[in-house]
N, C-alpha and C. Protein backbone atom coordinates (compact mmCIF):
# COMPACT_ATOMS: atom_id res chain seq x y z
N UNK A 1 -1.78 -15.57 39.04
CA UNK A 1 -0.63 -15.05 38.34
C UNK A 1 -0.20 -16.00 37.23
N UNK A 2 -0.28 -17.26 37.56
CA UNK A 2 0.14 -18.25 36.65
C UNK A 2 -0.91 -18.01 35.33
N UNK A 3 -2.43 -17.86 35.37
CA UNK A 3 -3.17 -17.18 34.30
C UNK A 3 -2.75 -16.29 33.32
N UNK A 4 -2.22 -15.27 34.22
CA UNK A 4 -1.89 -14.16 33.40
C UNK A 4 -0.80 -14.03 32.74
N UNK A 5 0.34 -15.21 33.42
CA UNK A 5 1.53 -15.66 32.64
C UNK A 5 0.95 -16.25 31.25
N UNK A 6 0.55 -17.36 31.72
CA UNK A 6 0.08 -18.28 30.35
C UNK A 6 -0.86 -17.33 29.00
N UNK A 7 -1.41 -16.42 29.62
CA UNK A 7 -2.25 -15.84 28.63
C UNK A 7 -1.18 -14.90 28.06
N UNK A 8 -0.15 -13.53 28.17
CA UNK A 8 0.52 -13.10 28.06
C UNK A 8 1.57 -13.91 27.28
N UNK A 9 1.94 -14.94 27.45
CA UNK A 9 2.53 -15.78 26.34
C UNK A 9 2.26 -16.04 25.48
N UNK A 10 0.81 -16.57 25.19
CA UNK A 10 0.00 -16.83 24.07
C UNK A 10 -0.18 -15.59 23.41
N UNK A 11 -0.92 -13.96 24.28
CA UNK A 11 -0.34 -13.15 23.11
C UNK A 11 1.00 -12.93 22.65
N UNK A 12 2.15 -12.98 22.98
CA UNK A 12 3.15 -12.90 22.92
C UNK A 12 3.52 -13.68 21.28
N UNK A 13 3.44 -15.09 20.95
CA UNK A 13 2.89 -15.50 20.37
C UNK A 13 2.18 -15.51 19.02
N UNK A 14 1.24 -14.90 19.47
CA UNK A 14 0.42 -14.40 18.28
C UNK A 14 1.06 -13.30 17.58
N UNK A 15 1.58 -12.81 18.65
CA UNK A 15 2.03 -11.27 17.80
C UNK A 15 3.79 -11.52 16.97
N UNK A 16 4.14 -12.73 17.75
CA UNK A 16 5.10 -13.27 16.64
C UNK A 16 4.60 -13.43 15.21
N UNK A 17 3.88 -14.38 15.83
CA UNK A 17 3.03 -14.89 14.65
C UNK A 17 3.06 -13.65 13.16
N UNK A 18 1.69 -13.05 13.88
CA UNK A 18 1.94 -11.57 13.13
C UNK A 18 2.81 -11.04 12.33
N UNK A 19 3.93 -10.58 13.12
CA UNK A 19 5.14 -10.34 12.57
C UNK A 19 5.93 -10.93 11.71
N UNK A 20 5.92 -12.40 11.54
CA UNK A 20 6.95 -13.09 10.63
C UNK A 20 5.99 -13.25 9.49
N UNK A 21 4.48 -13.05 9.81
CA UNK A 21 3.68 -12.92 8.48
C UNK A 21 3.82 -11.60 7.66
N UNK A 22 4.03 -10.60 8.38
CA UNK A 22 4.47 -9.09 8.10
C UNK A 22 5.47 -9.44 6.71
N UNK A 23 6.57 -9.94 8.01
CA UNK A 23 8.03 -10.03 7.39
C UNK A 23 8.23 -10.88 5.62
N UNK A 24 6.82 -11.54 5.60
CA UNK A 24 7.16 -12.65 4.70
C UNK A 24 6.07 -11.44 3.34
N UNK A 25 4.95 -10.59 3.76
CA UNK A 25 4.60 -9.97 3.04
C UNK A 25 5.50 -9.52 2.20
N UNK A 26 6.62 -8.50 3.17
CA UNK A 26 7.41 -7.43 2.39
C UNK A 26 8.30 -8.42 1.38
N UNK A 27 9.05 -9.49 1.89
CA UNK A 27 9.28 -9.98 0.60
C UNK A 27 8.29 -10.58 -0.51
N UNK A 28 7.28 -10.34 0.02
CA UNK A 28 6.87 -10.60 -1.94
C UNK A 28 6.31 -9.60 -2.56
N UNK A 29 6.59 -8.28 -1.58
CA UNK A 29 6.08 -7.29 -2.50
C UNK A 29 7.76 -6.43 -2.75
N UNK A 30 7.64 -5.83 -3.65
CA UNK A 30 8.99 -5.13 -4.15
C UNK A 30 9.27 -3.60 -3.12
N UNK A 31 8.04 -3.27 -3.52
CA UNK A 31 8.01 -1.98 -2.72
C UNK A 31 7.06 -2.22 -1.20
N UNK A 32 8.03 -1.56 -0.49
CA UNK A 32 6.93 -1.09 0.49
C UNK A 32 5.27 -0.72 1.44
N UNK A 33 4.30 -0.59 0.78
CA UNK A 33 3.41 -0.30 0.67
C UNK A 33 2.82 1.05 2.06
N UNK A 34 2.65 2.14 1.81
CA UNK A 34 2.20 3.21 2.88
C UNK A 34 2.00 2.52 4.17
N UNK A 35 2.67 2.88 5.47
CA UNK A 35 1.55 2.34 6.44
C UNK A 35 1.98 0.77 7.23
N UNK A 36 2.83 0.26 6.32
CA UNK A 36 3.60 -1.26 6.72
C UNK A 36 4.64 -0.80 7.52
N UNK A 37 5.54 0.06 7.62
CA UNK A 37 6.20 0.50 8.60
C UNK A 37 5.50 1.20 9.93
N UNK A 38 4.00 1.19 9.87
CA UNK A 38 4.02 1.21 10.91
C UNK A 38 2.88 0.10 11.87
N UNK A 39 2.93 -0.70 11.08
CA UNK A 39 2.17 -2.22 10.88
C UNK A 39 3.64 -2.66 11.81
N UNK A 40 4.71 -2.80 11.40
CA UNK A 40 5.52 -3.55 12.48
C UNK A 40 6.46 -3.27 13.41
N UNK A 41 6.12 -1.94 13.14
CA UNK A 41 6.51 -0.98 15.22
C UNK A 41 5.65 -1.08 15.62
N UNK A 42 3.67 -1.12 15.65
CA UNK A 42 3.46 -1.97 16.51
C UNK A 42 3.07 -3.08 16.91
N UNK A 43 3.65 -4.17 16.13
CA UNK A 43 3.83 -5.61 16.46
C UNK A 43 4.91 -5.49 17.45
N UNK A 44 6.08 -5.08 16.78
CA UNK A 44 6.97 -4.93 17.58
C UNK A 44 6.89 -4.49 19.22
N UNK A 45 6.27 -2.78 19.18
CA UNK A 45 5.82 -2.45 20.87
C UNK A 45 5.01 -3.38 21.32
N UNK A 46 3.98 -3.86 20.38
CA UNK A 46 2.89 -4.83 21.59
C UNK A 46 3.88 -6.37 22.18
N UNK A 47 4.66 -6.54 21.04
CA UNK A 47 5.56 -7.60 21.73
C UNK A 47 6.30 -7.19 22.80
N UNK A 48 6.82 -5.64 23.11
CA UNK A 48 7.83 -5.83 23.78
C UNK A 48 6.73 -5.44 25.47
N UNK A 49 5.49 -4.63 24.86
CA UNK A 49 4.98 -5.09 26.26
C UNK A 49 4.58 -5.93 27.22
N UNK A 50 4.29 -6.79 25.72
CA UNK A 50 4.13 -8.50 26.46
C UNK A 50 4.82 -8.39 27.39
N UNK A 51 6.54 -8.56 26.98
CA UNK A 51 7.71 -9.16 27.77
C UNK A 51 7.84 -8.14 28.90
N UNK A 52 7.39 -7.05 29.13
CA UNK A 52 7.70 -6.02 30.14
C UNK A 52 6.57 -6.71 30.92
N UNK A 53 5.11 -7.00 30.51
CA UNK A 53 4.04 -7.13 31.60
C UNK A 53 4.48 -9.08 31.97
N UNK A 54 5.43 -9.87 31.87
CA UNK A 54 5.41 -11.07 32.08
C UNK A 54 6.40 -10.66 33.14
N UNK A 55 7.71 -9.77 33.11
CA UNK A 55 8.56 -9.61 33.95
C UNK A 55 7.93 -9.46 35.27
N UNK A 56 7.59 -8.28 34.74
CA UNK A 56 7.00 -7.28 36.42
C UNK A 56 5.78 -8.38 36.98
N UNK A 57 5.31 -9.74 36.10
CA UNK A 57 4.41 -11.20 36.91
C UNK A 57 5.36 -11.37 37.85
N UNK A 58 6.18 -11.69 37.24
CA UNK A 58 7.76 -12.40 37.84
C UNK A 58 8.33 -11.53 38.84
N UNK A 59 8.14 -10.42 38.79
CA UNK A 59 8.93 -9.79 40.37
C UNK A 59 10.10 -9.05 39.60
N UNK A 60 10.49 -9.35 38.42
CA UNK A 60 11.71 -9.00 37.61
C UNK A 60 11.85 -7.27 37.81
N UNK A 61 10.84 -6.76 37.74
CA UNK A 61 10.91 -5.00 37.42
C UNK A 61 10.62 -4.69 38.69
């Protein structure tokens, strides 16, 4: 369990990662570009499953 914690963090992680690279795109582009909105709903869902599949490690859910 402790594996699957530690690995689940690290994606967790990455997909930050991801995301604040997202975030730093849109400011340097003016517009939008097709398709980037949905580039970070799912950064966003894969992050939040991270945190749902680390809970239910934990006994939480």
């Amino acid at each position: 369990m402790r594996l699957a914690d530690r690995k689940l963090r690290g994606l967790g992680a990455v997909l930050q990662t991801l995301q604040k690279a997202q975030a730093k795109t849109h400011d340097a582009a003016a517009d939008v570009p097709p398709g980037d909105t949905l580039v970070d709903e799912l950064l966003l869902l894969g992050r939040e499953r991270v945190d749902t599949a680390r809970d239910a490690l934990r006994g939480a859910v």
